[in-house]
C-alpha atoms as a PDB file:
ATOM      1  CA  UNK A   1       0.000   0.000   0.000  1.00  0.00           C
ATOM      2  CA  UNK A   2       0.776   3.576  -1.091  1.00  0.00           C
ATOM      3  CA  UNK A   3       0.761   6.183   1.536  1.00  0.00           C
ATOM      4  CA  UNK A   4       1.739   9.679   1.257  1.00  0.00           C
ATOM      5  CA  UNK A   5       2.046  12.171   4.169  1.00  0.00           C
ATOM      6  CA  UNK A   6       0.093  15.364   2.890  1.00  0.00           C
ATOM      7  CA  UNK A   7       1.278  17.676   5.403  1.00  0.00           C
ATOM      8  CA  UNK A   8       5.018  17.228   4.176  1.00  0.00           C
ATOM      9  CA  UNK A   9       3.438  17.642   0.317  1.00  0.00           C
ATOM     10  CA  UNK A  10       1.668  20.646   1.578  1.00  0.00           C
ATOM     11  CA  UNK A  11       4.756  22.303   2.495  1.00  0.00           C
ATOM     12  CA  UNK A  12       6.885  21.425   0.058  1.00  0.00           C
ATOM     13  CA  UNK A  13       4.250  22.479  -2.905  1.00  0.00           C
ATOM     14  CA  UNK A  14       3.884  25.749  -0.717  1.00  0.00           C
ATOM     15  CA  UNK A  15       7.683  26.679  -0.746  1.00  0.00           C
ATOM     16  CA  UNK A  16       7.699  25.708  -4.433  1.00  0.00           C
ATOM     17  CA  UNK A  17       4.501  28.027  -5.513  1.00  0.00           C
ATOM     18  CA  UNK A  18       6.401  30.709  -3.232  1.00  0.00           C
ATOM     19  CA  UNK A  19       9.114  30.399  -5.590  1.00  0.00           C
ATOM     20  CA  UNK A  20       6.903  30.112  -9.140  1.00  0.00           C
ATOM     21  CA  UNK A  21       6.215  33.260 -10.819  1.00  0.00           C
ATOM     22  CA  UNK A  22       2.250  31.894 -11.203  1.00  0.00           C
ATOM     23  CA  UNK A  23       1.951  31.689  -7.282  1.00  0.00           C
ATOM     24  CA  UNK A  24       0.999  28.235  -7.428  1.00  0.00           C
ATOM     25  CA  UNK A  25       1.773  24.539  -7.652  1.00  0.00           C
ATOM     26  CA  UNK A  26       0.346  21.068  -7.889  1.00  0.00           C
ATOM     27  CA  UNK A  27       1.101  17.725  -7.853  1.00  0.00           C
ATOM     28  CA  UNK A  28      -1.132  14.544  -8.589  1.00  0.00           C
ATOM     29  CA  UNK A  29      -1.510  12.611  -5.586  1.00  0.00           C
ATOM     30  CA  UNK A  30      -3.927   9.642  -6.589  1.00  0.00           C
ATOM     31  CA  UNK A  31      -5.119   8.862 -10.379  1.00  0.00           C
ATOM     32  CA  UNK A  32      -4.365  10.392 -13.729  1.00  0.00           C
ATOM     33  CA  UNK A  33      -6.734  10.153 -17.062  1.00  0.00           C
ATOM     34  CA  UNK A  34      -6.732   5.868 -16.750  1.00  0.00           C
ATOM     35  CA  UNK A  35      -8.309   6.727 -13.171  1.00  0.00           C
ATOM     36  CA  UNK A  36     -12.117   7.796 -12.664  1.00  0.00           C
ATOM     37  CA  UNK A  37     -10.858   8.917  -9.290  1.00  0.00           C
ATOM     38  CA  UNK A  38      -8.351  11.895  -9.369  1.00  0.00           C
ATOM     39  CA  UNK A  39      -6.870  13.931  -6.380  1.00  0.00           C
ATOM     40  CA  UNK A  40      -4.142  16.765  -7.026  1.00  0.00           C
ATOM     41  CA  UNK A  41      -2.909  18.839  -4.183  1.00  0.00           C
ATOM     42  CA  UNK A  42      -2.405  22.537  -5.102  1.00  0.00           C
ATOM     43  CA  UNK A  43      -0.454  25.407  -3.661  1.00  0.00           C
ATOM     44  CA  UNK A  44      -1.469  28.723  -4.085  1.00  0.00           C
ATOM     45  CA  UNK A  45       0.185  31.752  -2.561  1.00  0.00           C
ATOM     46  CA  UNK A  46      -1.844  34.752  -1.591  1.00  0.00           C
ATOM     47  CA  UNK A  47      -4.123  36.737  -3.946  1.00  0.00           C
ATOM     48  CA  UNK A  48      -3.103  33.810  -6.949  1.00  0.00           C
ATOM     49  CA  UNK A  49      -6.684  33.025  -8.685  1.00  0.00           C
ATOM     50  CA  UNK A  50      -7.179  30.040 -10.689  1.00  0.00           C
ATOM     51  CA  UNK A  51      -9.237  31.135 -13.338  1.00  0.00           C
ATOM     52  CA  UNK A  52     -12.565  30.442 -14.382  1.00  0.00           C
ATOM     53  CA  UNK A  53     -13.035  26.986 -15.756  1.00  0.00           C
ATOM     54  CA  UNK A  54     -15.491  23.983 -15.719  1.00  0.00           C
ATOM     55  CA  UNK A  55     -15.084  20.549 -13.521  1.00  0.00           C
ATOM     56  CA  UNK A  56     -14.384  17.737 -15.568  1.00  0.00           C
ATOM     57  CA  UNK A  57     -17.044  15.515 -13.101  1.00  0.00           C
ATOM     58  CA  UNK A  58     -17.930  15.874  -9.510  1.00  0.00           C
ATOM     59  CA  UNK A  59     -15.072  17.576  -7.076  1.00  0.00           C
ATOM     60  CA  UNK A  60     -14.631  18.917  -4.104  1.00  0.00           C
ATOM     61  CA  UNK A  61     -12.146  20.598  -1.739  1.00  0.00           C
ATOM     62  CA  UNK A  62     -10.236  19.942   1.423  1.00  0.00           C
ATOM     63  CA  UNK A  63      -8.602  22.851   2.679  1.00  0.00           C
ATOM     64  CA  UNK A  64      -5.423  22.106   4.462  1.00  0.00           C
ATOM     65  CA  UNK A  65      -3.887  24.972   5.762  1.00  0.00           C
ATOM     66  CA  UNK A  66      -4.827  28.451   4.459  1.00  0.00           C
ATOM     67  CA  UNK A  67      -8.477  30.313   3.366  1.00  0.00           C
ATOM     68  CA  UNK A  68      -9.468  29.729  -0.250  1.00  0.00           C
ATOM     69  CA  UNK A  69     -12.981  31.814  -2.107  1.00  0.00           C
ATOM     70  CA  UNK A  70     -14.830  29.082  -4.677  1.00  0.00           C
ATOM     71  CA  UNK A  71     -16.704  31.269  -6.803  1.00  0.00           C
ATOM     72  CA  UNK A  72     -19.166  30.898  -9.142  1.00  0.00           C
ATOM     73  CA  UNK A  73     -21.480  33.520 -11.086  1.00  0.00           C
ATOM     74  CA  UNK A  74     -22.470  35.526  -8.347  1.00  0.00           C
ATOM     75  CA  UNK A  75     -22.266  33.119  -5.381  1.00  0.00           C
ATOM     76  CA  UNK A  76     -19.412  33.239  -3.156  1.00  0.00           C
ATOM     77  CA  UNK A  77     -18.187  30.606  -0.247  1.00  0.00           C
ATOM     78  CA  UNK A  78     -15.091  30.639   1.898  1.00  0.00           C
ATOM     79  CA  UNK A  79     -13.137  27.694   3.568  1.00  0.00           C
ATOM     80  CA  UNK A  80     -10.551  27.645   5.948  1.00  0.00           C
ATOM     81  CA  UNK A  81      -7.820  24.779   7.005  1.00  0.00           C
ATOM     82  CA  UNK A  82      -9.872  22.004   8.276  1.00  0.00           C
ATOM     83  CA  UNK A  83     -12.973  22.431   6.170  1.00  0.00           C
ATOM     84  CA  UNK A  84     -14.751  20.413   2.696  1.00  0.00           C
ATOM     85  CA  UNK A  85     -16.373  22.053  -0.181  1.00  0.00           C
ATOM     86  CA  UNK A  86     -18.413  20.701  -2.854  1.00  0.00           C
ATOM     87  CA  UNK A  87     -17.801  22.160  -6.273  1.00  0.00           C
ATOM     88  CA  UNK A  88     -20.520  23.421  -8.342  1.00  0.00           C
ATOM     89  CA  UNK A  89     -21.325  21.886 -11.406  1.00  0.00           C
ATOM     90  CA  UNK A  90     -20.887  25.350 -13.347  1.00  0.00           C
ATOM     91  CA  UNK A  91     -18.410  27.539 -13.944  1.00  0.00           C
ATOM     92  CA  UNK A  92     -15.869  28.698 -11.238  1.00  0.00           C
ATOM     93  CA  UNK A  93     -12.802  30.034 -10.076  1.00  0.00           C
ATOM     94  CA  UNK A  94     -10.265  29.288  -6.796  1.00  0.00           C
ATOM     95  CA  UNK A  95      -8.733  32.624  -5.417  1.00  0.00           C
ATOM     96  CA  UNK A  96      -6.160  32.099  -2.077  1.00  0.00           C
ATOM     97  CA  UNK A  97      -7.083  34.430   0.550  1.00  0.00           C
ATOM     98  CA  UNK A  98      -4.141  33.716   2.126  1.00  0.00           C
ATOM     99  CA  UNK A  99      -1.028  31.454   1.374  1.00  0.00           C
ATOM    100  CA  UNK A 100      -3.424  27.949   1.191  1.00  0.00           C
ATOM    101  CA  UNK A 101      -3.140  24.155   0.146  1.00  0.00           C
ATOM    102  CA  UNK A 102      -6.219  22.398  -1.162  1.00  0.00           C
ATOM    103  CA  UNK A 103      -6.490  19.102  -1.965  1.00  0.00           C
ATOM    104  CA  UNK A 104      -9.147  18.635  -5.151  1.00  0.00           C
ATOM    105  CA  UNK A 105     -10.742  15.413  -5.450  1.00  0.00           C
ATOM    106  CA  UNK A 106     -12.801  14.930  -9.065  1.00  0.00           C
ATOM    107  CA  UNK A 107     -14.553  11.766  -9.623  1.00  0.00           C
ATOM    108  CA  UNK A 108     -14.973  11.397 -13.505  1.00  0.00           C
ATOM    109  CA  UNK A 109     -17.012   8.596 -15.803  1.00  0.00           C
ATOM    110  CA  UNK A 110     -15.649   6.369 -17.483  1.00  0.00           C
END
């Protein structure tokens, strides 16, 4: 069995979106396009926004140190370290409040 200590991969994708001119960082933790399960932990440093897009299937988001905004349209939810959001299935963007790690968790069909 796999097992992978998120706390260290929190910090280390922190320091390394610290150091990326986009503020931010991520690395695949489970799954990949031959998965219907994916999970990606991303590092975003202050004030970095990741754009407007679409969810590729049903997702959500564990914050794990940090405050995050989901936003989409005109609705507007925040989440702090310790907290679970579902995605909307619309159109929506990610914007780091503060220096934050989320780990995203999409479940796709097959």
């Amino acid at each position: 069995m796999q097992t992978t200590s998120l706390t260290q991969l929190a910090d280390q994708q922190l320091e390394v979106a610290r150091s990326a001119a986009s503020g931010r960082s991520a690395v695949t933790v489970y799954g990949g396009h031959e998965h219907d399960l994916r999970q990606t932990l991303i590092a975003l440093t202050e004030g970095t926004v990741l754009g407007e897009h679409e969810s590729p299937g049903e997702a959500t988001i564990q914050v794990l140190t940090g405050r995050v905004a989901l936003r989409a349209g005109d609705d507007s939810w925040e989440a702090v370290a310790g907290e679970h959001m579902v995605i909307p299935a619309r159109r929506h963007d990610l914007a780091a409040l503060s220096d934050a790690v989320v780990l995203l968790t999409v479940a796709t069909r097959a």
